[in-house]
Structure formats: C-alpha cells, structure tokens
Protein backbone atom coordinates (compact mmCIF):
# COMPACT_ATOMS: atom_id res chain seq x y z
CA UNK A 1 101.62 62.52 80.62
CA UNK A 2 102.18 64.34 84.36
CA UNK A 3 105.69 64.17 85.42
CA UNK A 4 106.56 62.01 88.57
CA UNK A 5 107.94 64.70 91.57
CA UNK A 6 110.16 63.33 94.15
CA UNK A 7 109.95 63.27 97.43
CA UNK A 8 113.41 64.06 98.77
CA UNK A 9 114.03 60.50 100.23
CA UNK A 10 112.95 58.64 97.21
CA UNK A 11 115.38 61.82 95.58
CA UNK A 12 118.22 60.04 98.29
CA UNK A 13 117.46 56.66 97.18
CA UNK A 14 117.77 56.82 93.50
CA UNK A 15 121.24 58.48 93.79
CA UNK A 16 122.71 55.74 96.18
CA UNK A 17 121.29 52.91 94.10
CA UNK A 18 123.38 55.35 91.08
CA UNK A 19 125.94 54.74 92.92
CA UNK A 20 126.11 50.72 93.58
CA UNK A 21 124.64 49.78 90.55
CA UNK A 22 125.50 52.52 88.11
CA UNK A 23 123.82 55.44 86.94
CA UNK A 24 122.72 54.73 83.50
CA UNK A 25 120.53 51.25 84.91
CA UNK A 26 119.60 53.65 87.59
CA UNK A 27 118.52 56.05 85.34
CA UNK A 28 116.78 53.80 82.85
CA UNK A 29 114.71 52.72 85.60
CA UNK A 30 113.49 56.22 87.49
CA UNK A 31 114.02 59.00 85.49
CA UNK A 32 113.56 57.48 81.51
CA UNK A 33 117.38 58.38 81.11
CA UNK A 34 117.37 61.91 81.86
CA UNK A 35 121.41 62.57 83.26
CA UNK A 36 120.80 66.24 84.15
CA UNK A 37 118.40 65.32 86.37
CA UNK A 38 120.31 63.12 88.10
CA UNK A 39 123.51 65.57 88.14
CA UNK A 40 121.30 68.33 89.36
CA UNK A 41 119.75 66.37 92.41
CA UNK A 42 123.31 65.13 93.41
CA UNK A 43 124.72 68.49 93.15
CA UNK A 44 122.33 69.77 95.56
C-alpha cells in the first residue's frame, strides 16, 4: 500500500481540525491513528 504525502496545507488543515474536534477523531480519520505523526508536523 503507498503512503499518502501531504501537501503542507492539507498538513495545516488536519492539525486545526486536531484542534476543534480532537486529535484522536482527527487522527482516526487522516493518518490511521498514527500520534507521532501528528506531534511531529505540529512541532514543526
């Protein structure tokens, strides 16, 4: 299965939707529940 890469606006989008609706539901849906993903996009 290829991996999905991320523009950096659709990178933008996913962590503000993390933010209003929570990061696990946000997760579930992009990133098949991945947290360092997430933690490493919003850290940069």
């Amino acid at each position: 299965m290829k991996k999905k890469t991320f523009s950096k606006e659709e990178k933008l989008k996913v962590l503000e939707e993390a933010k209003s609706s929570g990061v696990p539901a946000t997760l579930d849906r992009y990133v098949s529940n991945n947290p360092a993903t997430y933690y490493s996009w919003k850290k940069k």
